[in-house]
Protein backbone atom coordinates (compact mmCIF):
# COMPACT_ATOMS: atom_id res chain seq x y z
CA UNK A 1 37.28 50.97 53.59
CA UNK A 2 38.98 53.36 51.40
CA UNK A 3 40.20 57.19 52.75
CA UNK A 4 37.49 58.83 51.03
CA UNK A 5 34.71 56.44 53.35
CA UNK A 6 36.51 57.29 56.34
CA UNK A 7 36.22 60.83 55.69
CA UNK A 8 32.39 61.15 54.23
CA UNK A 9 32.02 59.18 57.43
CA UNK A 10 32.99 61.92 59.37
CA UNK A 11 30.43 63.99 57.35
CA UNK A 12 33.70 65.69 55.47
CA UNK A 13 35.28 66.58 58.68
CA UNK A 14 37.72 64.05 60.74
CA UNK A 15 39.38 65.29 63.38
CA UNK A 16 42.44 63.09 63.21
CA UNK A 17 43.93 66.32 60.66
CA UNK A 18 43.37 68.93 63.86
CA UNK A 19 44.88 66.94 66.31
CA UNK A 20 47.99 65.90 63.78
CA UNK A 21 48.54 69.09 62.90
CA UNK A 22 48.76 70.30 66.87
CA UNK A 23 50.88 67.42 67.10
CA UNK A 24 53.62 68.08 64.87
CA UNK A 25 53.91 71.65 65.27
CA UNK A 26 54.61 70.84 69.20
CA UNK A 27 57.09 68.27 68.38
CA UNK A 28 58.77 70.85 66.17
CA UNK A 29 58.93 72.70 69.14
CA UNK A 30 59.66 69.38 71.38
CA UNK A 31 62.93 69.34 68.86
CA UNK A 32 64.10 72.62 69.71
CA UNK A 33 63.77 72.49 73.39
CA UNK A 34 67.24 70.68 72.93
CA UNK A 35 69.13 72.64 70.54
CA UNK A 36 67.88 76.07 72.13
CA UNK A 37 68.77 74.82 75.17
CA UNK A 38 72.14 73.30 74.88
CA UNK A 39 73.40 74.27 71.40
CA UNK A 40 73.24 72.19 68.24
CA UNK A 41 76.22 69.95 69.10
CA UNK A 42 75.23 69.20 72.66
CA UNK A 43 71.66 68.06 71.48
CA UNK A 44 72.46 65.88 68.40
CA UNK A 45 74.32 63.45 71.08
CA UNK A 46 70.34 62.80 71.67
CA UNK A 47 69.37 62.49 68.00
CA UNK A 48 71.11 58.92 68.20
CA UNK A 49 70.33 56.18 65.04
CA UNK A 50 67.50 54.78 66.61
CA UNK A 51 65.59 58.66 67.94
CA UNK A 52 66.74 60.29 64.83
CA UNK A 53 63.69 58.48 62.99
CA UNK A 54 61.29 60.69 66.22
CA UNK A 55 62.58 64.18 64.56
CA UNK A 56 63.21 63.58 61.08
CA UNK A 57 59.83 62.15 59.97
CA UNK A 58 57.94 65.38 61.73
CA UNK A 59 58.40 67.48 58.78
CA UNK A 60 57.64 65.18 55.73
CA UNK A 61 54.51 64.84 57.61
CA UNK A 62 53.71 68.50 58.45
CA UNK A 63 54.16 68.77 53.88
CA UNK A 64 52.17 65.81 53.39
CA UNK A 65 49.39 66.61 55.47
CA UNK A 66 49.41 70.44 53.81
CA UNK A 67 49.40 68.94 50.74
CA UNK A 68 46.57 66.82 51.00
CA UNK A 69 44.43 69.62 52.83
CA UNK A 70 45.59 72.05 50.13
CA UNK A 71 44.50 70.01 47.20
CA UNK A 72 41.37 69.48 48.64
CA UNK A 73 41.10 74.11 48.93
CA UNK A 74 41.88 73.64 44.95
CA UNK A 75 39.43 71.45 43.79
CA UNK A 76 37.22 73.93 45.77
CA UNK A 77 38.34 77.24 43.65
CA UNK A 78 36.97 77.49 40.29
CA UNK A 79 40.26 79.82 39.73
CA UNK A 80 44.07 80.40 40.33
CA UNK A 81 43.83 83.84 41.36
CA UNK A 82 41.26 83.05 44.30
CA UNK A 83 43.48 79.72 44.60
CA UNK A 84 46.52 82.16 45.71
CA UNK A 85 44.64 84.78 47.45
CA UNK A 86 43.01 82.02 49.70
CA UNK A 87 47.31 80.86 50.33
CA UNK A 88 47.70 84.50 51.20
CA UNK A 89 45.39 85.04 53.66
CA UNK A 90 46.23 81.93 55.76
CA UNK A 91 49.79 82.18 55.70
CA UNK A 92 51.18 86.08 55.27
CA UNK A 93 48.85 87.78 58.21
CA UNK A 94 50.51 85.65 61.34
CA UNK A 95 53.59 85.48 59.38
CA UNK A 96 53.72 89.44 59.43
CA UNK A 97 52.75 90.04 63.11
CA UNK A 98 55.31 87.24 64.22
CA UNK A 99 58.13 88.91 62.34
CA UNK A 100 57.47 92.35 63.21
CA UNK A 101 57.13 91.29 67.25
CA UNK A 102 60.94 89.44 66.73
CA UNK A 103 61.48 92.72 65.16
CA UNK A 104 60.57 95.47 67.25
CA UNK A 105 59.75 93.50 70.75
CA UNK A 106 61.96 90.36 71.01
CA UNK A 107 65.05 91.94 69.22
CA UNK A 108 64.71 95.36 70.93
CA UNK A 109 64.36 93.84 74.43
CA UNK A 110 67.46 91.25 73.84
CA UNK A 111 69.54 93.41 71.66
CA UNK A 112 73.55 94.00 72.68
CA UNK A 113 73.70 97.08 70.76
CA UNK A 114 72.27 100.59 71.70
CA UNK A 115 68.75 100.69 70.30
CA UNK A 116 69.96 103.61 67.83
CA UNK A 117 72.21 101.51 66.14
CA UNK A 118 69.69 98.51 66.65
CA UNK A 119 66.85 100.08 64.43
CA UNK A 120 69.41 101.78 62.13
CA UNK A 121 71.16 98.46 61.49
CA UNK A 122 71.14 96.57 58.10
CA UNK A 123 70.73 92.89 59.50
CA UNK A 124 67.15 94.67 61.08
CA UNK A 125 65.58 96.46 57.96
CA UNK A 126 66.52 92.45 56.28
CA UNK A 127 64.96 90.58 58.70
CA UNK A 128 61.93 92.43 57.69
CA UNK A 129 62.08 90.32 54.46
CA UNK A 130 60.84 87.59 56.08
CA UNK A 131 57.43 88.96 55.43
CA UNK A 132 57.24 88.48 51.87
CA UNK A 133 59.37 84.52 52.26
CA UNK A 134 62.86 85.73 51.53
CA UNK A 135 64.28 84.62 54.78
CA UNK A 136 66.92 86.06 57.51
CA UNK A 137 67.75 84.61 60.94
CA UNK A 138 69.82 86.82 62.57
CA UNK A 139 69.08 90.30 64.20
CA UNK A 140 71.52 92.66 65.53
CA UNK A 141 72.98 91.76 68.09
CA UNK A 142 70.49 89.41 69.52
CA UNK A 143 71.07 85.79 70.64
CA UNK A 144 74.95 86.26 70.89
CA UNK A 145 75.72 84.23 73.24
CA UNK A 146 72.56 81.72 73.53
CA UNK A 147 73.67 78.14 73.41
CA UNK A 148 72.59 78.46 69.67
CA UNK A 149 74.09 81.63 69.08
CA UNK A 150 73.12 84.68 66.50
CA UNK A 151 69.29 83.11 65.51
CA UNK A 152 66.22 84.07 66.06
CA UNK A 153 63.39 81.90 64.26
CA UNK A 154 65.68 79.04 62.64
CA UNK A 155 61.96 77.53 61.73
CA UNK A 156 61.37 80.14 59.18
CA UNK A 157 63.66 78.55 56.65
CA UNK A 158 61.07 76.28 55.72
CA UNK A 159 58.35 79.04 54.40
CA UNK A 160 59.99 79.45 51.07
CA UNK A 161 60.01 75.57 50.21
CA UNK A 162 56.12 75.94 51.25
CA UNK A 163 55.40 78.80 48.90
CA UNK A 164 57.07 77.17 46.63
CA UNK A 165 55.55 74.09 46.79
CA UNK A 166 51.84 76.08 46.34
CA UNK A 167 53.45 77.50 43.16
CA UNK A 168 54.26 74.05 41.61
CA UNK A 169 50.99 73.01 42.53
CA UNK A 170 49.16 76.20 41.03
CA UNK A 171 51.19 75.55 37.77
CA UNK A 172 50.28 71.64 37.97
CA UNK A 173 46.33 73.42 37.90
CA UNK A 174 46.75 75.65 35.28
CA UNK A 175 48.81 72.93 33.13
CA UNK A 176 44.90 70.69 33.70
CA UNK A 177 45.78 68.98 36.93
CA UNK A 178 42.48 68.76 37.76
CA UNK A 179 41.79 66.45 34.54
CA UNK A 180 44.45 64.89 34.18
CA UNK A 181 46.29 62.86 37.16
CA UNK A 182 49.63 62.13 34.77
CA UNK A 183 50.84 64.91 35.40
CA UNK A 184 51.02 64.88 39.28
CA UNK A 185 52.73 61.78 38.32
CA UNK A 186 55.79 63.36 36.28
CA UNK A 187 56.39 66.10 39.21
CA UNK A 188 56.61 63.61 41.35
CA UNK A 189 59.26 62.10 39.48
CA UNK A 190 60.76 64.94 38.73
CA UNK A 191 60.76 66.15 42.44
CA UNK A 192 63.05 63.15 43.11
CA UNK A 193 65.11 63.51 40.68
CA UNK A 194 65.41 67.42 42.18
CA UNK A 195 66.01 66.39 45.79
CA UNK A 196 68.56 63.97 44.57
CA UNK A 197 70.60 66.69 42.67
CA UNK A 198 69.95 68.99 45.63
CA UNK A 199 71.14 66.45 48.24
CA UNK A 200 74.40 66.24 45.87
CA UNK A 201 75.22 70.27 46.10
CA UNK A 202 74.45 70.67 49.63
CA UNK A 203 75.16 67.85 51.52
CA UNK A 204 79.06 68.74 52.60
CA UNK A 205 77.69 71.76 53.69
CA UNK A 206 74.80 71.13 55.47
CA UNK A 207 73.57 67.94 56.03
CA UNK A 208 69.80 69.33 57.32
CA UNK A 209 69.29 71.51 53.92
CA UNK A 210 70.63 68.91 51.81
CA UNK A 211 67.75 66.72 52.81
CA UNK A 212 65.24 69.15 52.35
CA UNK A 213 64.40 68.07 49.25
CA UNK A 214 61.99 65.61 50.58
CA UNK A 215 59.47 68.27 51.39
CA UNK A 216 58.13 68.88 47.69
CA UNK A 217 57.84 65.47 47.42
CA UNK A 218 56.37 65.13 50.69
CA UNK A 219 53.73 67.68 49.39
CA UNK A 220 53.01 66.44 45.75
CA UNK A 221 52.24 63.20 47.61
CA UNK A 222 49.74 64.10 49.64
CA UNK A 223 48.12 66.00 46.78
CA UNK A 224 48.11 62.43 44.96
CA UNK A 225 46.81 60.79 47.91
CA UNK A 226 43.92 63.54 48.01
CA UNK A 227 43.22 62.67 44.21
CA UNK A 228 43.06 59.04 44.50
CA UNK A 229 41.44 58.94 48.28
CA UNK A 230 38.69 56.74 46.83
CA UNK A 231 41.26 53.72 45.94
CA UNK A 232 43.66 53.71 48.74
CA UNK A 233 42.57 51.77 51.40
CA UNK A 234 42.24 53.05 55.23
CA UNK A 235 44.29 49.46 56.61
CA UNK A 236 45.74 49.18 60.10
CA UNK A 237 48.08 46.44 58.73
CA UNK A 238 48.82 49.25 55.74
CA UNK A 239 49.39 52.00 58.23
CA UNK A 240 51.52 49.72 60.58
CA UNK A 241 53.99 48.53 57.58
CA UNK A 242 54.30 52.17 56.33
CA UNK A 243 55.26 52.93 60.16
CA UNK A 244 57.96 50.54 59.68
CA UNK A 245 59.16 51.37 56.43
CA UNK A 246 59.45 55.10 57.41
CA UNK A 247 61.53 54.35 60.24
CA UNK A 248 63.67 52.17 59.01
CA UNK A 249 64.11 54.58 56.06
CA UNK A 250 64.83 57.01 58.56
CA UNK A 251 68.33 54.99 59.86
CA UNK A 252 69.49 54.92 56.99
CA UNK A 253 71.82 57.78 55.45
CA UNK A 254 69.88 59.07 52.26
CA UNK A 255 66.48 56.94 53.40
CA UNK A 256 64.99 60.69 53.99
CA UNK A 257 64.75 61.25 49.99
CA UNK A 258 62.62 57.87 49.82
CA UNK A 259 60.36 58.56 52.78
CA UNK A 260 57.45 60.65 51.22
CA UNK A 261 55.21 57.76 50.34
CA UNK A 262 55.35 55.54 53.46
CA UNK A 263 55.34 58.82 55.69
CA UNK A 264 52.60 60.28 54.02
CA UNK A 265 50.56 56.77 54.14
CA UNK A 266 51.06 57.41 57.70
CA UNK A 267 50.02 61.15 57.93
CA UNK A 268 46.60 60.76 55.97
CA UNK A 269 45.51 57.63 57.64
CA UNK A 270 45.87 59.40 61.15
CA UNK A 271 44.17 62.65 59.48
CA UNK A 272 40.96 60.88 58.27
CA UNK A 273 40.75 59.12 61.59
CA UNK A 274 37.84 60.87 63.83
CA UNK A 275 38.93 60.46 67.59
CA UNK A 276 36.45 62.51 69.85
CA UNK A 277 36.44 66.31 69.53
CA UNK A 278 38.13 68.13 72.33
CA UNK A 279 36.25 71.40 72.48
CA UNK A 280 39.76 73.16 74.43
CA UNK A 281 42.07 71.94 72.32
CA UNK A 282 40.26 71.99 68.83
CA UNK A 283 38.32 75.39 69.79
CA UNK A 284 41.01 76.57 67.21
CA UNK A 285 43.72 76.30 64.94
CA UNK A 286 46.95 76.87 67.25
CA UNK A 287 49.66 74.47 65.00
CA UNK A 288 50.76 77.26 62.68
CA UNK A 289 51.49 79.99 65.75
CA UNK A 290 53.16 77.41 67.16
CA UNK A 291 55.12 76.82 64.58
CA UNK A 292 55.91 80.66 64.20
CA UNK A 293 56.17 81.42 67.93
CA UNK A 294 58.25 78.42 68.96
CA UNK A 295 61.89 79.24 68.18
CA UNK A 296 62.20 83.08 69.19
CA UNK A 297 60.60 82.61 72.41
CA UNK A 298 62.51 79.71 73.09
CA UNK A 299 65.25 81.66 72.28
CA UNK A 300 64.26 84.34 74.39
CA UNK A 301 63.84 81.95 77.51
CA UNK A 302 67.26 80.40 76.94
CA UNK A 303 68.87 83.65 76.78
CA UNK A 304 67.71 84.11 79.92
CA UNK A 305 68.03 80.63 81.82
CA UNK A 306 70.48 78.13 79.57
CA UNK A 307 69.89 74.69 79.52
CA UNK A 308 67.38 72.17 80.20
CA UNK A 309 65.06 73.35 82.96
CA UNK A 310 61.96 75.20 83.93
CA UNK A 311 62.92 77.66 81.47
CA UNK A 312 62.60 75.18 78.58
CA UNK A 313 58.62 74.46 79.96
CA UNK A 314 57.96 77.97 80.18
CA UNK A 315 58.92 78.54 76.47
CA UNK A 316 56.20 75.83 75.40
CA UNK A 317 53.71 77.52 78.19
CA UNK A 318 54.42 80.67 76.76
CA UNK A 319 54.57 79.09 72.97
CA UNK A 320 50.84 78.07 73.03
CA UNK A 321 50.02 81.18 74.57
CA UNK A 322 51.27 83.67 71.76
CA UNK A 323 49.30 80.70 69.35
CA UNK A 324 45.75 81.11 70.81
CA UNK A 325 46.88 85.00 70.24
CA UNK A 326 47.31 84.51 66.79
CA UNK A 327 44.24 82.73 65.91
CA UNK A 328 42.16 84.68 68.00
CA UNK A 329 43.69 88.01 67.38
CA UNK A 330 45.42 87.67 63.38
CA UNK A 331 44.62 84.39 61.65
CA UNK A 332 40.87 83.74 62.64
CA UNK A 333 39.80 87.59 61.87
CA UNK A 334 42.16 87.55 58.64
CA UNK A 335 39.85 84.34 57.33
CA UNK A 336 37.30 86.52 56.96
CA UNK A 337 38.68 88.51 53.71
CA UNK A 338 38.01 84.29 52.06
CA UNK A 339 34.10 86.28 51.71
CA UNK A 340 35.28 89.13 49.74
CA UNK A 341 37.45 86.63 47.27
CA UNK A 342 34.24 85.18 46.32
CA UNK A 343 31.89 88.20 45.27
CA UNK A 344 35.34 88.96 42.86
CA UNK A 345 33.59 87.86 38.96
CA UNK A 346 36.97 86.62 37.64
CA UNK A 347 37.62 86.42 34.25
CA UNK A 348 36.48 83.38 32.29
CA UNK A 349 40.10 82.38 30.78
CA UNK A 350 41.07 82.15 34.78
CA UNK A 351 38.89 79.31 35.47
CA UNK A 352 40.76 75.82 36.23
CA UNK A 353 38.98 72.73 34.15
CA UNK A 354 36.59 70.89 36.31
CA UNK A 355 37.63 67.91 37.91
CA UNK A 356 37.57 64.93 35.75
CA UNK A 357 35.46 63.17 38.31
CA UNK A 358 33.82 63.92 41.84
CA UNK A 359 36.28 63.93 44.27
CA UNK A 360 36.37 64.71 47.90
CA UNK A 361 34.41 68.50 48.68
CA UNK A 362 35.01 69.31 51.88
CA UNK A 363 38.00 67.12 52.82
CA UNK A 364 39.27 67.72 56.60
CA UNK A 365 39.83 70.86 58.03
CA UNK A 366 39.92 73.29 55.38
CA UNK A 367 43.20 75.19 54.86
């Protein structure tokens, strides 16, 4: 059985992507419980050689998994513009509420400084910048003397590899991406060659960055694996081998720059899967207010009680909380702008090529 059959078996709608995403967004948050709760070298005497694999492989995944879902939301849209504007909607509404509540709630409330020189500050006006991807951590005053000092949402420095990686693909669309796979191909080549030069520059600095560079390949792999769903075969013994081979790959000291393929493997086979539908968990799509919420109210909690107790539960209690607030409240009404993209008559010269041949229409969850 191929991924394509497992997913037209689920009528064009497995499950196994809902639950995955959930899944990693809580273990990013799983992560942090640690190093917002005892500082950064406290909890990295738990990331030993054989748990490191746990953590590292959750965000190759999280890319993999967008950019399978995300290939399969252009091969939907007929052009680049409405390609964009449909990235827009999903990501920049949460995005905006999250950083203005760190903003004006979370920094306000846990602020040193007088509240004058709080909203007057430079470091406060800059952290609004995080709204359009250009990134700050730190607020005035705020998280001084947390056991990870000075930050507020550390998980925000991955937003500008994911905007970039939606411009890459948008250029891969417009170069004919959609007829011809060759391309895809070279930028995946070309991405290793990039996170190979990248590892180079940063890695005396900061070991963490330096291995970002597996994300954009993470991504244009699970575009590829969308493209060619109907010749890759859905295989236990496949799945279990690539389980291997990413953790293994994980030991070693630069295997993070080779994982994308294995790891992705991984990530798609457990997205087309189709376990049974839990209406209270999959009533919505929580995983990206987790992801946004996680870190400052962790934060927040371990300002307040340090270390590793109640505290750290109450953060993930209070984590899924401010989620089902965001879908409910931000992301789910802010989906509903996706009707007025489609009565827009773009111009002809904006239309992508068709697709060479049919591919998958309603793949997964659509992001």
């Amino acid at each position: 059985m191929m991924l394509e059959d497992k997913i037209a078996a689920a009528n064009g709608r497995p499950t196994g992507f809902d639950y995955l995403r959930l899944a990693l967004a809580l273990s990013v948050v799983a992560v942090h419980v640690f190093q917002t709760g005892i500082g950064d070298e406290a909890a990295n005497a738990y990331l030993t050689p054989a748990v490191r694999p746990f953590a590292a492989c959750i965000l190759p995944m999280f890319f993999a998994l967008s950019g399978f879902l995300v290939a399969g939301s252009l091969v939907r849209t007929p052009t680049l513009p409405e390609f964009f504007a449909l990235r827009v909607i999903r990501l920049a509404p949460a995005l905006i509420v999250e950083v203005l509540l760190s903003a004006f709630v979370i920094g306000a409330l846990f602020t040193a400084l007088p509240l004058s020189e709080y909203f007057s500050h430079p470091k406060f006006w800059a952290y609004l910048l995080n709204i359009v991807g250009w990134i700050h951590f730190t607020l005035p005053g705020v998280f001084l003397d947390n056991p990870r000092p000075n930050m507020v949402n550390q998980q925000l420095w991955t937003v500008p590899w994911e905007l970039d990686c939606y411009i890459v693909l948008g250029a891969l669309a417009f170069a004919g991406l959609k007829k011809s796979r060759t391309l895809l191909i070279v930028a995946i080549v070309a991405a290793h060659a990039f996170a190979f030069y990248w590892y180079s520059v940063h890695e005396a600095k900061s070991p963490l960055i330096a291995k970002a560079g597996v994300l954009p390949i993470s991504f244009l792999v699970g575009v590829l694996f969308y493209f060619y769903a109907s010749k890759i075969k859905w295989s236990f013994a496949l799945f279990g081998v690539c389980v291997v081979v990413t953790y293994l790959l994980l030991r070693l000291p630069n295997g993070d720059l080779l994982v994308a393929f294995p790891a992705t493997y991984v990530t798609v086979f457990l997205g087309v899967s189709n376990p049974a539908r839990n209406q209270i968990v999959l009533s919505g799509d929580y995983s990206y207010g987790v992801y946004l919420y996680g870190f400052p109210l962790q934060q927040a909690f371990a300002h307040l009680w340090p270390g590793l107790n109640l505290g750290s539960v109450a953060a993930i209690v209070a984590t899924v909380c401010f989620a089902a607030f965001s879908w409910w409240f931000v992301e789910r009404p802010a989906l509903g702008a996706r009707k007025l993209l489609k009565k827009i008559k773009w111009p002809a010269r904006l239309r992508m090529p068709a697709p060479d041949r049919p591919v998958i229409e309603d793949a997964a969850v659509r992001k």
